[in-house]
N, C-alpha and C. Protein backbone atom coordinates (compact mmCIF):
# COMPACT_ATOMS: atom_id res chain seq x y z
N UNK A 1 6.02 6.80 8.07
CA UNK A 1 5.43 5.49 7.88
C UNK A 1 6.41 4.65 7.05
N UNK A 2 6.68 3.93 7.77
CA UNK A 2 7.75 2.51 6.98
C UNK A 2 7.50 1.56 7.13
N UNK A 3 7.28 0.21 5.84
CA UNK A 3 7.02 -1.12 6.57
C UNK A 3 7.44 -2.04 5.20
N UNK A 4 7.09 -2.83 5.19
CA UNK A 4 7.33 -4.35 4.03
C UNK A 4 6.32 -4.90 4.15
N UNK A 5 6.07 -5.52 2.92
CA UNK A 5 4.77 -6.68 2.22
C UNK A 5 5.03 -7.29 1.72
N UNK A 6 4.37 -8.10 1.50
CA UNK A 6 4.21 -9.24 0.23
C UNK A 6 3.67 -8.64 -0.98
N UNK A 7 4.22 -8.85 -1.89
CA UNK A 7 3.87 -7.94 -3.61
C UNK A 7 2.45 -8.70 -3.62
N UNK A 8 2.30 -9.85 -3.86
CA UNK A 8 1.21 -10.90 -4.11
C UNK A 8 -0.21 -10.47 -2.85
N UNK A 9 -0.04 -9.93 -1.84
CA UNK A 9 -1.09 -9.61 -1.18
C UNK A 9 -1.37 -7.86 -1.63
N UNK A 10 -0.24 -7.56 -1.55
CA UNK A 10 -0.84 -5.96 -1.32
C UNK A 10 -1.44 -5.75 -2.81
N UNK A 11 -1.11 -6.29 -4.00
CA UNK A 11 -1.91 -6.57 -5.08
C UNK A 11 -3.12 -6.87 -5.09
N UNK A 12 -3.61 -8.03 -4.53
CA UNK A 12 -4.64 -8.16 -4.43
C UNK A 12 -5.46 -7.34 -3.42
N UNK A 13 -4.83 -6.68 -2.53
CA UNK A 13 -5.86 -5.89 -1.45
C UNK A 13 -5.87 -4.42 -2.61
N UNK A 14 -5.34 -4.43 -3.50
CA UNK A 14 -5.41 -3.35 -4.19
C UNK A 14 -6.01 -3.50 -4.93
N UNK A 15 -6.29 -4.37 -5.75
CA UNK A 15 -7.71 -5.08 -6.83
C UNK A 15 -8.47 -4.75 -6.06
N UNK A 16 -9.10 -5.33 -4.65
CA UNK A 16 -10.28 -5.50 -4.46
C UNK A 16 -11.00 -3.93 -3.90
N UNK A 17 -10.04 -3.01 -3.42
CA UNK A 17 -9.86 -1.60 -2.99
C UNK A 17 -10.27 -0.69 -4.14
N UNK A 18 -9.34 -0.84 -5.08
CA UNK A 18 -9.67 -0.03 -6.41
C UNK A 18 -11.20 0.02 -7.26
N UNK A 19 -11.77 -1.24 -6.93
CA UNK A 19 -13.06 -1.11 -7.63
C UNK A 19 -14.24 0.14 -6.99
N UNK A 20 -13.65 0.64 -6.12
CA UNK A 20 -14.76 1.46 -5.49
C UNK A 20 -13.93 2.77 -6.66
N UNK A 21 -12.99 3.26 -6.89
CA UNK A 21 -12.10 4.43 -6.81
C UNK A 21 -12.85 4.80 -8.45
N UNK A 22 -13.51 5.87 -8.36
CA UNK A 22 -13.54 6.28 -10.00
C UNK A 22 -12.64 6.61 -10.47
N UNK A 23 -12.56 6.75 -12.01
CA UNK A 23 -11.35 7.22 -12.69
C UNK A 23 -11.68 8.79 -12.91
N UNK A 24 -12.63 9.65 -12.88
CA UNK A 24 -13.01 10.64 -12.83
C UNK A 24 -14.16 11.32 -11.76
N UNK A 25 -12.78 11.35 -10.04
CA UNK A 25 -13.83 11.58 -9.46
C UNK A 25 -14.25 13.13 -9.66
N UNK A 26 -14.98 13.16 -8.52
CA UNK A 26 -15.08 15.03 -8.39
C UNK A 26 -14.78 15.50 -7.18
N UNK A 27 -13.79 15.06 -6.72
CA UNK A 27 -12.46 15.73 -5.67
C UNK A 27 -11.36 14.48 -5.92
N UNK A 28 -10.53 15.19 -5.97
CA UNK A 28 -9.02 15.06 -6.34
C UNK A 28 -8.56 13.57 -5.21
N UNK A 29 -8.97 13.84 -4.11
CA UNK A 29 -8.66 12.91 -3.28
C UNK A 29 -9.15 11.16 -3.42
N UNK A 30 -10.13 11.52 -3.90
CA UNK A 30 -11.29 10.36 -4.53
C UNK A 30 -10.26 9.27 -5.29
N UNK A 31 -9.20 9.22 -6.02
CA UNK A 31 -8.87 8.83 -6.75
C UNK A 31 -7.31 8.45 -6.26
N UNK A 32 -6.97 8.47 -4.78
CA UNK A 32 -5.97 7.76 -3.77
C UNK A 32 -6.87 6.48 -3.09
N UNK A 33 -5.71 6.10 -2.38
CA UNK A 33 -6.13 4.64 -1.86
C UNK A 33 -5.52 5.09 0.05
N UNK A 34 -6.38 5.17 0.76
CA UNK A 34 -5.87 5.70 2.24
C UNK A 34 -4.78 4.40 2.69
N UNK A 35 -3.59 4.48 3.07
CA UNK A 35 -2.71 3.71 3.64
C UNK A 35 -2.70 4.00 5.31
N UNK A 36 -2.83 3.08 5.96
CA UNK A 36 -2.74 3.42 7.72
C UNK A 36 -2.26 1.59 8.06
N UNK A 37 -1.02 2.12 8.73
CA UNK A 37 -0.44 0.92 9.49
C UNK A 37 -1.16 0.85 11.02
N UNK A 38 -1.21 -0.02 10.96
CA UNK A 38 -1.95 -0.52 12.41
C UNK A 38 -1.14 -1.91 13.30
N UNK A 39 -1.34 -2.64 13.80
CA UNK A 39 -0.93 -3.73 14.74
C UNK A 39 -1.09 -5.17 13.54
N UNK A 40 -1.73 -4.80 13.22
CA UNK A 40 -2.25 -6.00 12.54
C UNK A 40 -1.54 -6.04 10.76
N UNK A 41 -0.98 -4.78 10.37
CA UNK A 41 -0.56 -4.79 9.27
C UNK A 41 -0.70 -3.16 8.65
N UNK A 42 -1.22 -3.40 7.03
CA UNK A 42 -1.43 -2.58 6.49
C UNK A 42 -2.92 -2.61 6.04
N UNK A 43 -3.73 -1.50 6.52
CA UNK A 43 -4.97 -1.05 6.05
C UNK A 43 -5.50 0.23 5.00
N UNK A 44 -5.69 -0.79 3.60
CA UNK A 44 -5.76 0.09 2.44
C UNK A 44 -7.39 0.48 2.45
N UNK A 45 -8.12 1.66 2.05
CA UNK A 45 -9.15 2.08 2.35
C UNK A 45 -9.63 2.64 1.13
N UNK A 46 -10.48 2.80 -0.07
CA UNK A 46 -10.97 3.37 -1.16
C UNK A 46 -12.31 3.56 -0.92
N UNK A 47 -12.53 5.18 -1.49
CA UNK A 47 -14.32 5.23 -1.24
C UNK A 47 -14.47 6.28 -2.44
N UNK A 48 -15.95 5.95 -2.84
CA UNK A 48 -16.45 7.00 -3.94
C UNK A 48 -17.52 8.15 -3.14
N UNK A 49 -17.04 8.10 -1.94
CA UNK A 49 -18.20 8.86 -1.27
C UNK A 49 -19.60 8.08 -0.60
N UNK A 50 -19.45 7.49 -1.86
CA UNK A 50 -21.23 5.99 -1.09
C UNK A 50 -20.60 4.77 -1.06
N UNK A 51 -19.64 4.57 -0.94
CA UNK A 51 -19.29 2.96 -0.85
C UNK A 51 -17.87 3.24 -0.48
N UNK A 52 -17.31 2.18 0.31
CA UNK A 52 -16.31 2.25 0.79
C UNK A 52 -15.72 0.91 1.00
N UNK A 53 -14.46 0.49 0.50
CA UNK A 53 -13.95 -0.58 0.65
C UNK A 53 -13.15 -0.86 1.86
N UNK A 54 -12.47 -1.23 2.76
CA UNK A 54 -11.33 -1.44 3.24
C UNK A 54 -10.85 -2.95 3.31
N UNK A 55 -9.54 -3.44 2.79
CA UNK A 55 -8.62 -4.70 3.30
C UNK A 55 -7.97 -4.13 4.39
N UNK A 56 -7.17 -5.28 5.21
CA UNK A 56 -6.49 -5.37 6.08
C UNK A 56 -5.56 -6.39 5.76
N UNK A 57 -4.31 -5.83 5.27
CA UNK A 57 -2.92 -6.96 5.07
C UNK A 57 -1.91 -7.10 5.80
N UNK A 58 -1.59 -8.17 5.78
CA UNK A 58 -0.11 -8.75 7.37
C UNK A 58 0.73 -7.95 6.17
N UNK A 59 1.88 -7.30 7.20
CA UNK A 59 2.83 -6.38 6.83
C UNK A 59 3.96 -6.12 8.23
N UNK A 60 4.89 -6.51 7.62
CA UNK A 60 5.91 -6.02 8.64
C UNK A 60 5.97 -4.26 8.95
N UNK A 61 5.24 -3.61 10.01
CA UNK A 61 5.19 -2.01 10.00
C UNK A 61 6.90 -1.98 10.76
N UNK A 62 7.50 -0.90 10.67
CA UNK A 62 8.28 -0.61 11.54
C UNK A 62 8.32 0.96 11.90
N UNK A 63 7.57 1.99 10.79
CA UNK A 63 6.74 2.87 11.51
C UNK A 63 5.58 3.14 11.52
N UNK A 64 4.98 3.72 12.48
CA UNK A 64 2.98 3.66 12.04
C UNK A 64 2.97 4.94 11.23
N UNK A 65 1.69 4.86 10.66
CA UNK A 65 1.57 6.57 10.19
C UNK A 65 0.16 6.26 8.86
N UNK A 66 -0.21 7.33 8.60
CA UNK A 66 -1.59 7.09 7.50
C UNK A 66 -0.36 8.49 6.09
N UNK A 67 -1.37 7.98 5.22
CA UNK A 67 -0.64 8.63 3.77
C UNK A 67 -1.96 8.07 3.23
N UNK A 68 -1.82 8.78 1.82
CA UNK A 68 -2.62 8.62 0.67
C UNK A 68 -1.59 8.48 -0.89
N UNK A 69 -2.29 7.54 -1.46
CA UNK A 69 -1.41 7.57 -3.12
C UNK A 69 -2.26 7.34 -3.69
N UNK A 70 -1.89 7.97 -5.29
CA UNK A 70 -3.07 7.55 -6.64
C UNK A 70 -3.33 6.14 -7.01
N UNK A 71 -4.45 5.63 -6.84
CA UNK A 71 -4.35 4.38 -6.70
C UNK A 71 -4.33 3.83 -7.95
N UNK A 72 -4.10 4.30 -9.13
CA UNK A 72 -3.85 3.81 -10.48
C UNK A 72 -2.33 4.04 -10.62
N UNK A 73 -1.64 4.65 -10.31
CA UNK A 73 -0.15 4.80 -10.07
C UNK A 73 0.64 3.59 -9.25
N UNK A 74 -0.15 3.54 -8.05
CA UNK A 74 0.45 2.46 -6.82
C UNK A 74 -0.10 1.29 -7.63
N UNK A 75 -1.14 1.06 -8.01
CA UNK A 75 -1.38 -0.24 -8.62
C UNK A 75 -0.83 -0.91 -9.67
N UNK A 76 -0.54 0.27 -10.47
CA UNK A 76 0.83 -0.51 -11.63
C UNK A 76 2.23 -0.64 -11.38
N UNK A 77 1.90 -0.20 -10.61
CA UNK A 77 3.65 -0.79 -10.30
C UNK A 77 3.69 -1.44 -9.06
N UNK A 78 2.76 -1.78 -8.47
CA UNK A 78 2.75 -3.07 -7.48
C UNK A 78 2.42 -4.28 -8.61
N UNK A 79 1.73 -4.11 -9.20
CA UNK A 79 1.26 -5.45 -10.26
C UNK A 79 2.15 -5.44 -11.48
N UNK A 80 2.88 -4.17 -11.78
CA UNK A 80 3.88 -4.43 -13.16
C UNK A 80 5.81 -5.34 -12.25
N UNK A 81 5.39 -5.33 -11.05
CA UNK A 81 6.60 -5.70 -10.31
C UNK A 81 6.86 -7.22 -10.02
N UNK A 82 7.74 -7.82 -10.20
CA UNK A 82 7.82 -9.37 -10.57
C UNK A 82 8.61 -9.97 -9.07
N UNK A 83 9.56 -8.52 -8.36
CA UNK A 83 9.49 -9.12 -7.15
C UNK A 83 8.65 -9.71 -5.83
N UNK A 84 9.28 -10.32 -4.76
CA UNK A 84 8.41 -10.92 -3.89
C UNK A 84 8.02 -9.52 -2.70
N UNK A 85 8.67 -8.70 -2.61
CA UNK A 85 8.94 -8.04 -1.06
C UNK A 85 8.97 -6.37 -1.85
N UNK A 86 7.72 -5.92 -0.98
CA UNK A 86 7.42 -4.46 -1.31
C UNK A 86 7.91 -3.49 -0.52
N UNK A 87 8.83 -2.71 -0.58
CA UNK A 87 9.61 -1.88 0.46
C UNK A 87 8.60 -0.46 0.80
N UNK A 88 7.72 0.37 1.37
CA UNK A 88 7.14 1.49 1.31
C UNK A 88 7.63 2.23 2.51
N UNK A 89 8.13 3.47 2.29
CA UNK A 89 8.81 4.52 3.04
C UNK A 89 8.06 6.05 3.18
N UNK A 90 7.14 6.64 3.52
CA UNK A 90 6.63 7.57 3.60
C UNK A 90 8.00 8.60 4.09
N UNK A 91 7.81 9.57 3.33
CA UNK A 91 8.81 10.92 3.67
C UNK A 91 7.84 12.43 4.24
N UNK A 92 8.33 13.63 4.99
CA UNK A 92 8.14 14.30 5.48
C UNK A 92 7.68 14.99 4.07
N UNK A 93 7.75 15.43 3.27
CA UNK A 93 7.47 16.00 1.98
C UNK A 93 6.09 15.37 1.45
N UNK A 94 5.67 14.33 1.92
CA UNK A 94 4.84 13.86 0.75
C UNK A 94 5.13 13.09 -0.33
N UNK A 95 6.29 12.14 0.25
CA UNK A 95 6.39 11.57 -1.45
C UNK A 95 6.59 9.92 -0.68
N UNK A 96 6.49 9.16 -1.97
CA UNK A 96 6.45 7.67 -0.63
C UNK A 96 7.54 7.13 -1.88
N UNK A 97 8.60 6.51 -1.22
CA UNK A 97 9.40 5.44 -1.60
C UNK A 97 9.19 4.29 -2.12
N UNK A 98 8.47 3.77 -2.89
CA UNK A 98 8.45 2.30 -3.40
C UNK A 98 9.55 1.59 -3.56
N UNK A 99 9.98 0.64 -3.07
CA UNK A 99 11.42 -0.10 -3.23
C UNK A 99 11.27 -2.03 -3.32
N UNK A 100 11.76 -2.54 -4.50
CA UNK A 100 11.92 -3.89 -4.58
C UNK A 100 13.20 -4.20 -4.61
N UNK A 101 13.41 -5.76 -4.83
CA UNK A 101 14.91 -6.06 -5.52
C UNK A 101 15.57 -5.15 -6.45
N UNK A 102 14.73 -5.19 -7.60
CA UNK A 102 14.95 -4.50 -8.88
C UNK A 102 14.77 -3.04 -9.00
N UNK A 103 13.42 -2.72 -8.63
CA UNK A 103 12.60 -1.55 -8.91
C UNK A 103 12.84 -0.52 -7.64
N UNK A 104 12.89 0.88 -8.06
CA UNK A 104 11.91 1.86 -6.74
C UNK A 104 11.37 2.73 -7.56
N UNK A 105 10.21 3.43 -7.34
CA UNK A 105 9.78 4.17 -7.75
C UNK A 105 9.17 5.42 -6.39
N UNK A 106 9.51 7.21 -6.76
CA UNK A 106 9.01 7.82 -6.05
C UNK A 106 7.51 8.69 -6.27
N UNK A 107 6.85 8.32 -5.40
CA UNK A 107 5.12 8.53 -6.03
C UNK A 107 4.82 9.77 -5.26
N UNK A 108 4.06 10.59 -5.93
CA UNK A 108 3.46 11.56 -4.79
C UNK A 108 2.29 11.27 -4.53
N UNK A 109 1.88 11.85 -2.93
CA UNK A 109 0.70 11.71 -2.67
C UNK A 109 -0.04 12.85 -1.86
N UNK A 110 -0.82 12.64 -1.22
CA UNK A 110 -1.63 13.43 -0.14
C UNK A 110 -1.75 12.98 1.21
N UNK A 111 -1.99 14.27 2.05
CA UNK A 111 -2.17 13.75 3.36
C UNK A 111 -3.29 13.11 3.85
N UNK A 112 -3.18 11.92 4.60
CA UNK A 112 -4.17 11.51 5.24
C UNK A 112 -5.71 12.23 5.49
N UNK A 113 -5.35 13.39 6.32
CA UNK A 113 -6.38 14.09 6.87
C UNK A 113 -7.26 14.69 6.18
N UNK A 114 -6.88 14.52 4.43
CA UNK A 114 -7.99 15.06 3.82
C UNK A 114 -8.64 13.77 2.75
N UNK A 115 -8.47 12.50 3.63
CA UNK A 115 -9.32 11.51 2.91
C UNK A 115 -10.52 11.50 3.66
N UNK A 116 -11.49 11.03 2.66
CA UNK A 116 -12.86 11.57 3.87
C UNK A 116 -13.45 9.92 4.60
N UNK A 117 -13.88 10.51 5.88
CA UNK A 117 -13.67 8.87 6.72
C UNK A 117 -14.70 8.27 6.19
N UNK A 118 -14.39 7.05 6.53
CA UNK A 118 -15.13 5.65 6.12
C UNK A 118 -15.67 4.78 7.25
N UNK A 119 -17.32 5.09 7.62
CA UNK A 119 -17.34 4.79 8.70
C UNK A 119 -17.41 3.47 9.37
N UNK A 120 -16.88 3.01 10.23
CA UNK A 120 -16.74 1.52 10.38
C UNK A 120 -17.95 1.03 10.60
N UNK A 121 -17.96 -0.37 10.46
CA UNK A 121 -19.44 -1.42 10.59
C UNK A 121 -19.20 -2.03 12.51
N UNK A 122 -19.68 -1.69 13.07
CA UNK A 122 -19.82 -2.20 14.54
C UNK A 122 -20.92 -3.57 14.47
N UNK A 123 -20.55 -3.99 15.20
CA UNK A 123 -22.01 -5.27 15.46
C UNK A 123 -21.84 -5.98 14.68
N UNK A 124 -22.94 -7.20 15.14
CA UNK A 124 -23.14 -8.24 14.05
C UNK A 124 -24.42 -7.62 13.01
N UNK A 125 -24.25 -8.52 11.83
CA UNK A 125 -25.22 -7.90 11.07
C UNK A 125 -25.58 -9.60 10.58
N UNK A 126 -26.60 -9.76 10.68
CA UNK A 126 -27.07 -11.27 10.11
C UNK A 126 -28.23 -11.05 9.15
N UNK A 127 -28.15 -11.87 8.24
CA UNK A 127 -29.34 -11.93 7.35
C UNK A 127 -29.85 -13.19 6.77
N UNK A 128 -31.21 -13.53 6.92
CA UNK A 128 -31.83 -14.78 6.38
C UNK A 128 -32.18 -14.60 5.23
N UNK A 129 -31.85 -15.57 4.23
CA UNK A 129 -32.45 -15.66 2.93
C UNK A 129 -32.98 -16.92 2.59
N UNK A 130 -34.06 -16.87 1.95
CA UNK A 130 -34.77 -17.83 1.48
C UNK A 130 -34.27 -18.26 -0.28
N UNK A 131 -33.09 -19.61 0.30
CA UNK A 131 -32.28 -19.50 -0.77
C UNK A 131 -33.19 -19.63 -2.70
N UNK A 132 -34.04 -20.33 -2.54
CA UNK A 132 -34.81 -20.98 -3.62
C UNK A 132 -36.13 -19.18 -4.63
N UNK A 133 -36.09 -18.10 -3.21
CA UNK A 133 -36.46 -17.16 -3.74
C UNK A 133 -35.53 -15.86 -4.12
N UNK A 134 -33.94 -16.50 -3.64
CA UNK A 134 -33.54 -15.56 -3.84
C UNK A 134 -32.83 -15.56 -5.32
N UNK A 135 -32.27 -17.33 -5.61
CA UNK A 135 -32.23 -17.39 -7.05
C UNK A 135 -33.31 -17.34 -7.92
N UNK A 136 -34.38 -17.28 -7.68
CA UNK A 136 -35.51 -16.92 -8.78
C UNK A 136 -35.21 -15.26 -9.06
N UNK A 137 -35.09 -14.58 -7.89
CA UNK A 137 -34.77 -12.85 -8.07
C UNK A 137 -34.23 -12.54 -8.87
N UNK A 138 -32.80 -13.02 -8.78
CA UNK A 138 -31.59 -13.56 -9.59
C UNK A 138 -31.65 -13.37 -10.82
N UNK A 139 -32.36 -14.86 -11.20
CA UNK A 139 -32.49 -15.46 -12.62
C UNK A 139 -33.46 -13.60 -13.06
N UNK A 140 -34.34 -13.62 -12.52
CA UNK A 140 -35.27 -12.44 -13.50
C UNK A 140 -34.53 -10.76 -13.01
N UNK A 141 -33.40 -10.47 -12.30
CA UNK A 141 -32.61 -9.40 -12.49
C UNK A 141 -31.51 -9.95 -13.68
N UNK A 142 -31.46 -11.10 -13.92
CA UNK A 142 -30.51 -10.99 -15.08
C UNK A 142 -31.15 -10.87 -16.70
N UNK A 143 -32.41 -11.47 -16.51
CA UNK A 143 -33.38 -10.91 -17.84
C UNK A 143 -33.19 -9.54 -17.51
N UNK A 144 -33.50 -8.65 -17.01
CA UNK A 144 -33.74 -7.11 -17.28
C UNK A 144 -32.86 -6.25 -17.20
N UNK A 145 -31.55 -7.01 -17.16
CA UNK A 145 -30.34 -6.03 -17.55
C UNK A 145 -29.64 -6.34 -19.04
């Protein structure tokens, strides 16, 4: 798996990814972020088992392939990095290449096949709300917390 990003997106698809990821899960895997290149880019995936996030970011792929990294590892040094252009290189070993202007760093990770799937949403899903009862809900779930 080889491709390029934008520092400024894959950051943020990593903010919004990471909030599912505990810091103490109870399997080891729990605590990576699933990477899978697709047509469309890069698709980062985080789950605690009951909730599951996925983004989808434009990314130059130039090979496909799925990997896993610690997503408190990949996240500081995508966000401690001041360049524009994120270089990621998956190796036969298990270890992924991080590469900027300035920076590379080599991260270990896990294989794909033991992140546990995240099952996709098919269909439309629509929902009516009755806006005037749903901020009253609101207002009195925020008294009782």
């Amino acid at each position: 798996m080889k491709l390029q990003i934008e520092r400024e997106k894959l950051n943020r698809g990593l903010q919004i990814v990471s909030k599912v990821i505990a810091t103490r899960p109870s399997l080891p895997i729990l605590s990576n972020v699933l990477l899978t290149t697709e047509s469309a880019g890069l698709r980062i995936s985080g789950t605690d088992l009951e909730l599951g996030i996925t983004a989808v970011l434009p990314a130059q792929v130039e090979n496909e392939g799925s990997f896993t990294l610690p997503a408190r590892i990949f996240s500081e040094f995508i966000s401690s990095n001041t360049d524009s252009l994120i270089g990621l290189d998956i190796s036969e070993n298990s270890q992924a290449l991080l590469t900027s202007e300035k920076f590379s760093a080599n991260i270990s990770g896990m294989p794909a096949d033991e992140f546990p799937n995240i099952p996709e949403v098919t269909g439309n899903l629509e929902i009516t709300l009755n806006l005037p009862l749903l901020v009253k809900a609101l207002r009195q779930a925020g008294y009782a917390s």
